[in-house]
Protein backbone atom coordinates (compact mmCIF):
# COMPACT_ATOMS: atom_id res chain seq x y z
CA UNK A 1 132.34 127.12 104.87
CA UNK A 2 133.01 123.01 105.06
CA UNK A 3 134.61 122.31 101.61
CA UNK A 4 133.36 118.59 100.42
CA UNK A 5 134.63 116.62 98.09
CA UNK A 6 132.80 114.50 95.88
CA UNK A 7 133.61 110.20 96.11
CA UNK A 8 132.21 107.25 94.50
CA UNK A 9 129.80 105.37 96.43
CA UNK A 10 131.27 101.78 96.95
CA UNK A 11 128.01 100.51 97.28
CA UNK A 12 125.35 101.74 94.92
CA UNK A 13 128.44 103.27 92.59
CA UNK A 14 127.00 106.66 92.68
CA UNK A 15 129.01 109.83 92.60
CA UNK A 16 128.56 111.75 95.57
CA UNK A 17 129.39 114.20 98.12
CA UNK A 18 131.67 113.01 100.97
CA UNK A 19 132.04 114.83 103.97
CA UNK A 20 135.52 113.48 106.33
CA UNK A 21 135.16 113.45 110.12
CA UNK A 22 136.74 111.45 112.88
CA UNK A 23 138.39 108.77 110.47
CA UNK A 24 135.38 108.25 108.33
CA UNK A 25 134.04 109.23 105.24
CA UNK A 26 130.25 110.23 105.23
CA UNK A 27 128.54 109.55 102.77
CA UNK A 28 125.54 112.06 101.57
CA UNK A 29 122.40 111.39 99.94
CA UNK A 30 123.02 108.41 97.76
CA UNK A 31 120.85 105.28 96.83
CA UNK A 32 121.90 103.52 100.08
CA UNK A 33 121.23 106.79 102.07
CA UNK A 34 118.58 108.80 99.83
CA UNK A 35 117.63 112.11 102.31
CA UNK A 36 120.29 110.83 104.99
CA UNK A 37 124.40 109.60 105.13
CA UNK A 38 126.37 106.67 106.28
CA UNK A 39 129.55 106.02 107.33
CA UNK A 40 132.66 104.20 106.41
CA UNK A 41 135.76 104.09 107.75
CA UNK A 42 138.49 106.19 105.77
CA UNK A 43 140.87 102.52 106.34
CA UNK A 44 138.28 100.51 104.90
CA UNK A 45 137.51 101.97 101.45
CA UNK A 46 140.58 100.49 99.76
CA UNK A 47 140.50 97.22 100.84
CA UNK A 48 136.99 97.33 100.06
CA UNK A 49 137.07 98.75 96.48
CA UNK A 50 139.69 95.47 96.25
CA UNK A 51 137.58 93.09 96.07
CA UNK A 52 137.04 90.79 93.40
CA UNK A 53 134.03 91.63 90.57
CA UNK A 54 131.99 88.48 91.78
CA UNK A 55 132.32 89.68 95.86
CA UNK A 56 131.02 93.13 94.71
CA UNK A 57 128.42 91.45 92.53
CA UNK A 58 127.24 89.38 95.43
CA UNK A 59 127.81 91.64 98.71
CA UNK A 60 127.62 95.06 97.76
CA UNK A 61 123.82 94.90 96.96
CA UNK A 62 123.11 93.68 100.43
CA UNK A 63 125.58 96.08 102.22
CA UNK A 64 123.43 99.17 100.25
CA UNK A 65 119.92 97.45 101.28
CA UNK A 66 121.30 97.09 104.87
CA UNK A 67 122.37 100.46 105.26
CA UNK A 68 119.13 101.98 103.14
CA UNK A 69 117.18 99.70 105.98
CA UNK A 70 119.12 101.45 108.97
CA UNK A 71 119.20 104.37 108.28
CA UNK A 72 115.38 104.64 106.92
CA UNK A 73 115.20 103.38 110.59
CA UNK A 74 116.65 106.71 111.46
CA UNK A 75 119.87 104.40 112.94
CA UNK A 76 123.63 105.50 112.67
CA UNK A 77 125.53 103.38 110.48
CA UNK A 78 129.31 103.44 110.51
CA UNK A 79 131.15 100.52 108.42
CA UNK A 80 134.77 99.43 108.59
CA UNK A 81 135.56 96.57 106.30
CA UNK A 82 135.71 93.95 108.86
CA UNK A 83 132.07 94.27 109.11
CA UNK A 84 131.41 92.90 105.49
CA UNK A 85 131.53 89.10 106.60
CA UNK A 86 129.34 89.82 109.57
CA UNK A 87 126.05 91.62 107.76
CA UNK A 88 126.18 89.15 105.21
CA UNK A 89 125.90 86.03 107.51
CA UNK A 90 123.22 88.18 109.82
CA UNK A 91 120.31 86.32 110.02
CA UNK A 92 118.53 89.47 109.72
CA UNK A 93 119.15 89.53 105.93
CA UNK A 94 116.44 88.25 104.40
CA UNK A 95 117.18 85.31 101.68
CA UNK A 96 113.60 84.06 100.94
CA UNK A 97 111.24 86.32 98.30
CA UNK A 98 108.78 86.46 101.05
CA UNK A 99 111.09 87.67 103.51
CA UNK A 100 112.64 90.26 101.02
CA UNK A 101 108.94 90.66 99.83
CA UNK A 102 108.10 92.05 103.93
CA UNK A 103 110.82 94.59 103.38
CA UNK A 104 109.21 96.24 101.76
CA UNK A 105 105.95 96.05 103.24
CA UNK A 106 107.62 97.37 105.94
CA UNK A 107 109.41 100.68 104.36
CA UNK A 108 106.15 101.48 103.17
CA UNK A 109 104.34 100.93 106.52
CA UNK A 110 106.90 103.49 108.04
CA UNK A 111 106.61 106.01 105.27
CA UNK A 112 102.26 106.22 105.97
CA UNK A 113 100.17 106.54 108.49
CA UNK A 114 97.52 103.83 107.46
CA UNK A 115 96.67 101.37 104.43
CA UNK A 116 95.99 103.04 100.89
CA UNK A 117 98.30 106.23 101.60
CA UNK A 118 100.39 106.70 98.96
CA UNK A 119 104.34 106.50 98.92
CA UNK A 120 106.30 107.39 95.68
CA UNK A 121 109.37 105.42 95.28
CA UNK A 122 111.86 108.11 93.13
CA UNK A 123 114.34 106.01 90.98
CA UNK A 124 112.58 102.93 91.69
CA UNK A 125 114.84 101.07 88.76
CA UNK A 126 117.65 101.98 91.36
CA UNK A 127 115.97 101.15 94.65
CA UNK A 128 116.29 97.12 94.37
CA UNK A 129 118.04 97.89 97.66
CA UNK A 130 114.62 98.01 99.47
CA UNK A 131 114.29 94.19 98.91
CA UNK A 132 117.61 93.31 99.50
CA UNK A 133 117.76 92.17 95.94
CA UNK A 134 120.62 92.00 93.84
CA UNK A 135 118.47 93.36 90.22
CA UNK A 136 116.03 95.12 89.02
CA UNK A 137 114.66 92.04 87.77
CA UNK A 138 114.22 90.65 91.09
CA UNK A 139 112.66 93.94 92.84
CA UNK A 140 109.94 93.65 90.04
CA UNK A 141 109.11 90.33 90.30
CA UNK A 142 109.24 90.74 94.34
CA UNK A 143 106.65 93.71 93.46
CA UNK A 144 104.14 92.26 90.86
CA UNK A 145 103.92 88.84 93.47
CA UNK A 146 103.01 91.47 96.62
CA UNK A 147 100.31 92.83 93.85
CA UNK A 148 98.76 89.66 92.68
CA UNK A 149 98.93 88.81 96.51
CA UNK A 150 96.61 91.80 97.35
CA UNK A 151 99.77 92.96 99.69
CA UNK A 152 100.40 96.52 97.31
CA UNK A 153 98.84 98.69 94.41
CA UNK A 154 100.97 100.23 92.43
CA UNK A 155 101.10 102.63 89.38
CA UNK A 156 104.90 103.66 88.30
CA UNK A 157 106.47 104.35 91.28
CA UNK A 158 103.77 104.87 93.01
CA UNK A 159 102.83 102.18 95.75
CA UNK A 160 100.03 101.70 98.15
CA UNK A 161 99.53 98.89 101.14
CA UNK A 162 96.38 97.70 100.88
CA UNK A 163 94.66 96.77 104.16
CA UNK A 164 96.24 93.16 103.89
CA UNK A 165 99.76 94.43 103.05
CA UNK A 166 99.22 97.28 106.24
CA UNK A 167 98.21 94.23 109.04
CA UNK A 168 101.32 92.24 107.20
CA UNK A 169 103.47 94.76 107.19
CA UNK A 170 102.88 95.75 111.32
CA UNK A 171 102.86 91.94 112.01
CA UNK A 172 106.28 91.20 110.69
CA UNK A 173 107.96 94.29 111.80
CA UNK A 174 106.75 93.18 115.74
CA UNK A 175 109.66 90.73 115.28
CA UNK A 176 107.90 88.30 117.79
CA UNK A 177 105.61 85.06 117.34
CA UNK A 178 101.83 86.24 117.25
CA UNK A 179 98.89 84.41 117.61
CA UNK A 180 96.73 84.31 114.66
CA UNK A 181 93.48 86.30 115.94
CA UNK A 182 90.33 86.85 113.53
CA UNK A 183 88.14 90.12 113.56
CA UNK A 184 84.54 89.13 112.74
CA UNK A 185 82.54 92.87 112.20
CA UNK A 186 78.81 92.57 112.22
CA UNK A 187 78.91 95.36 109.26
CA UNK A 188 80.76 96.06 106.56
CA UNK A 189 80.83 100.29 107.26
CA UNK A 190 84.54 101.29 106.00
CA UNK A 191 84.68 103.69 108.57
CA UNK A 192 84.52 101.46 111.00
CA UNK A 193 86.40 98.94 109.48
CA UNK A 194 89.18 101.46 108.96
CA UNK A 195 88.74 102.34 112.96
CA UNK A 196 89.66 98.81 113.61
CA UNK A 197 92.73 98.36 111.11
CA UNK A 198 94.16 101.64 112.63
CA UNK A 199 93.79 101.78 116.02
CA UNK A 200 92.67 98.45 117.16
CA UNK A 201 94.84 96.47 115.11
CA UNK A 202 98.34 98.00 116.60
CA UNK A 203 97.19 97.15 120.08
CA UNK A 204 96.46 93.46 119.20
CA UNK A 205 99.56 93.57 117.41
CA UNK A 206 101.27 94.98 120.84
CA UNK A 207 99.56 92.45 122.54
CA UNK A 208 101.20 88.92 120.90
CA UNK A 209 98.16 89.00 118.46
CA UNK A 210 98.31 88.99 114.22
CA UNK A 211 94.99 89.93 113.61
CA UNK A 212 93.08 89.88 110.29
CA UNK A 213 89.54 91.00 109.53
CA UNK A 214 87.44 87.25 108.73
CA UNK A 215 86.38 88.35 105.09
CA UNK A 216 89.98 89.03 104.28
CA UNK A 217 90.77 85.62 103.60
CA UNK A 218 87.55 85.00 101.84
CA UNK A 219 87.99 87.00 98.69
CA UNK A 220 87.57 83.62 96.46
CA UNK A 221 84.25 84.24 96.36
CA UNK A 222 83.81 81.07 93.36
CA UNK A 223 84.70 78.84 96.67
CA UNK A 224 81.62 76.29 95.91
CA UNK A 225 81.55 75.92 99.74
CA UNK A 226 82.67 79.45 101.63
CA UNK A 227 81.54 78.36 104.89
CA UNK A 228 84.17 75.46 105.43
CA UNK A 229 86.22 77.92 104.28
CA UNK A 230 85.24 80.40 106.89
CA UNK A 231 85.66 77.58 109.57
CA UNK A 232 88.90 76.16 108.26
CA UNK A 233 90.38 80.07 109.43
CA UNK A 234 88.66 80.13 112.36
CA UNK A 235 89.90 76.48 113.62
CA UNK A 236 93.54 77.85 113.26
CA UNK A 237 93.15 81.06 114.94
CA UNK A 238 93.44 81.63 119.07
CA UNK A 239 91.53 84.45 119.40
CA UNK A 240 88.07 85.28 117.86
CA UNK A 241 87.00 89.06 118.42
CA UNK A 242 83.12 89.43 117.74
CA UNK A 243 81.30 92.57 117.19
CA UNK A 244 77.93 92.36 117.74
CA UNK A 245 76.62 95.64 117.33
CA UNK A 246 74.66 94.04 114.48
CA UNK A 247 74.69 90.58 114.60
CA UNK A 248 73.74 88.62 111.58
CA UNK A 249 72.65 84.36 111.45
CA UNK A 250 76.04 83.95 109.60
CA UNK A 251 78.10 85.96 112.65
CA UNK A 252 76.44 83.20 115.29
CA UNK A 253 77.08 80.35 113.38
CA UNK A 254 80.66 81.97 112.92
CA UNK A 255 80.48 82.53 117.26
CA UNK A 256 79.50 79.20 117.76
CA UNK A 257 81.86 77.13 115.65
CA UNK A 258 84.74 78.53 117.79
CA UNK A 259 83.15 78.21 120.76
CA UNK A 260 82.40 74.62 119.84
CA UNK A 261 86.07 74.36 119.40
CA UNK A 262 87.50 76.07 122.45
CA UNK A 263 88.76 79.22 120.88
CA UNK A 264 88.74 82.36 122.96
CA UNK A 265 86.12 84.90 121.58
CA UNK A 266 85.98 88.58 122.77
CA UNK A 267 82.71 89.78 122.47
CA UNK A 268 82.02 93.60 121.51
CA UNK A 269 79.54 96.09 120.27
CA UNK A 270 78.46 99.56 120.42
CA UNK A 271 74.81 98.85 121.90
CA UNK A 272 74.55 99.06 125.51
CA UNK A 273 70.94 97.58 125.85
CA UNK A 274 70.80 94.37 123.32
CA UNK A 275 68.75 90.83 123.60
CA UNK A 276 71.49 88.80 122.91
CA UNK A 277 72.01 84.73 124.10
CA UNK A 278 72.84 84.24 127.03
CA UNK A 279 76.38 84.55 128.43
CA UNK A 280 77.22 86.64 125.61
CA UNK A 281 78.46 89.65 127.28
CA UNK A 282 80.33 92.39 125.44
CA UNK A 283 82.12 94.77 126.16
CA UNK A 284 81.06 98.35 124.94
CA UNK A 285 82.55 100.69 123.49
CA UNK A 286 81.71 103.99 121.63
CA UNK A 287 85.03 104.59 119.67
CA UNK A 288 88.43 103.00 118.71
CA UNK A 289 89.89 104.40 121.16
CA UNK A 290 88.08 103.37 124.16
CA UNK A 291 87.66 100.02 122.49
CA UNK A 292 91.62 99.37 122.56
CA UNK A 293 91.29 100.32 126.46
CA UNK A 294 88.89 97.57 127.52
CA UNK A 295 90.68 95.03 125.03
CA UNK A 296 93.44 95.88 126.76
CA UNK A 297 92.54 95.15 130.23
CA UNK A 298 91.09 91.57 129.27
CA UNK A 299 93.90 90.39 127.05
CA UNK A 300 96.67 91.14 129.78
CA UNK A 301 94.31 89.37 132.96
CA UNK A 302 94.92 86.10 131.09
């Protein structure tokens, strides 16, 4: 029976079990690894635990929120001390509170399976790793701004992406440059709308596309004029998907304000048979899943 002995984590200074193999020390189930281990080299803990009070202060947070992000990721993570000054100067650590902010949109995005599923975060006053934040203080205030943003719920340490935070969350973890893209339904059935956000959604996402359902941005309902609102979005967006299964006056006006302004529009709907104006032709689809298939095929002809 493997005999392990039990080490102070360098990084989120909690006592833990340490397993040796091949010149490094794993590390098991701490703050920077909850569930999982890392790596360091059995040469670089010294030099490391050297350092100066205001190095830890300032680099050891980030080291624990890099290696919580990796190997949430399910990636290996081996560190020797050399690799201290290279993380930290990675532009893939996030300095801004919106980019620490889309952290952790993102762990919670790969924790659920679609917006409003709940994810407990256990020893959340000791998880200001998931932001890449130094306190507590700042992981709060990085949580109450995603809340008053409409990005999370939350209760305790129990969080929840909203549909907002869900399409933010898959939009920033693409890593590429999408096109903003509106959704315009011609009902407001949640099942439907939840069809979209979970299975359409991805694929525009897959295809260069950030899309976001029209209403979304329109929750300031005391707006004394909505509708230049409503056009203000559409005028920025490059891609205008209409569903016209039930088309309302508001949805053509909608239709023909892009169309006045040279913005693609994708017309769908679940009718087969409809009067509709002419050269409006949708395409038709029955489910989500079919739906993603034609989308498909007319996004990647351009």
């Amino acid at each position: 029976m493997e005999v392990l002995e039990s080490k102070r984590c360098l990084f989120c200074d909690e006592l833990v079990k340490v397993k040796r193999k091949g010149g490094n020390e794993w590390y098991i189930d701490c703050m920077c690894a909850p569930g999982g281990s890392y790596g360091l080299r059995e040469d670089s803990y010294e030099p490391l635990r050297l350092l100066s009070y205001s190095e830890k202060r300032n680099s050891f947070p980030i080291l624990s929120a890099y290696i919580r992000e990796q190997t949430d990721c399910d990636e290996k993570v081996i560190l020797t001390y050399e690799d201290l000054v290279t993380i930290l100067q990675s532009p893939q650590i996030p300095i801004t509170t919106e980019e620490k902010g889309n952290r952790l949109l993102r762990y919670l995005h790969r924790h659920t399976t679609g917006p409003g599923e709940a994810v407990v975060i256990n020893q959340f006053s000791q998880s200001y790793n998931l932001t890449y934040s130094l306190t507590l203080q700042e992981l709060v205030f990085i949580t109450e701004k995603l809340k008053e943003d409409g990005y999370i719920e939350r209760i305790g340490s129990t969080f929840k992406l909203t549909e907002k935070g869900w399409v933010e969350a898959a939009n920033t973890a693409s890593g590429k440059a999408l096109k903003p893209c509106y959704v315009q339904l011609s009902n407001h059935n949640e099942s439907i709308s939840r069809d979209w956000l979970e299975t359409v959604f991805p694929r525009l996402i897959q295809l260069g596309y950030a899309p976001k359902f029209l209403e979304e941005d329109l929750s300031l309902r005391l707006d004394p004029k909505p509708i230049e609102t409503v056009l203000q979005e559409i005028s920025n967006c490059k891609l205008l998907v209409v569903d016209v299964t039930e088309p309302t006056a508001e949805l053509w006006l909608r239709a023909g304000f892009a169309i006045g302004n040279e913005i693609q529009i994708i017309w769908t709907s679940q009718v087969a048979d409809q009067q509709l104006p002419q050269g409006v032709r949708p395409l038709v689809w029955q489910d989500a899943e079919e739906l993603v298939r034609v989308l498909q095929k007319v996004l990647t002809k351009e």
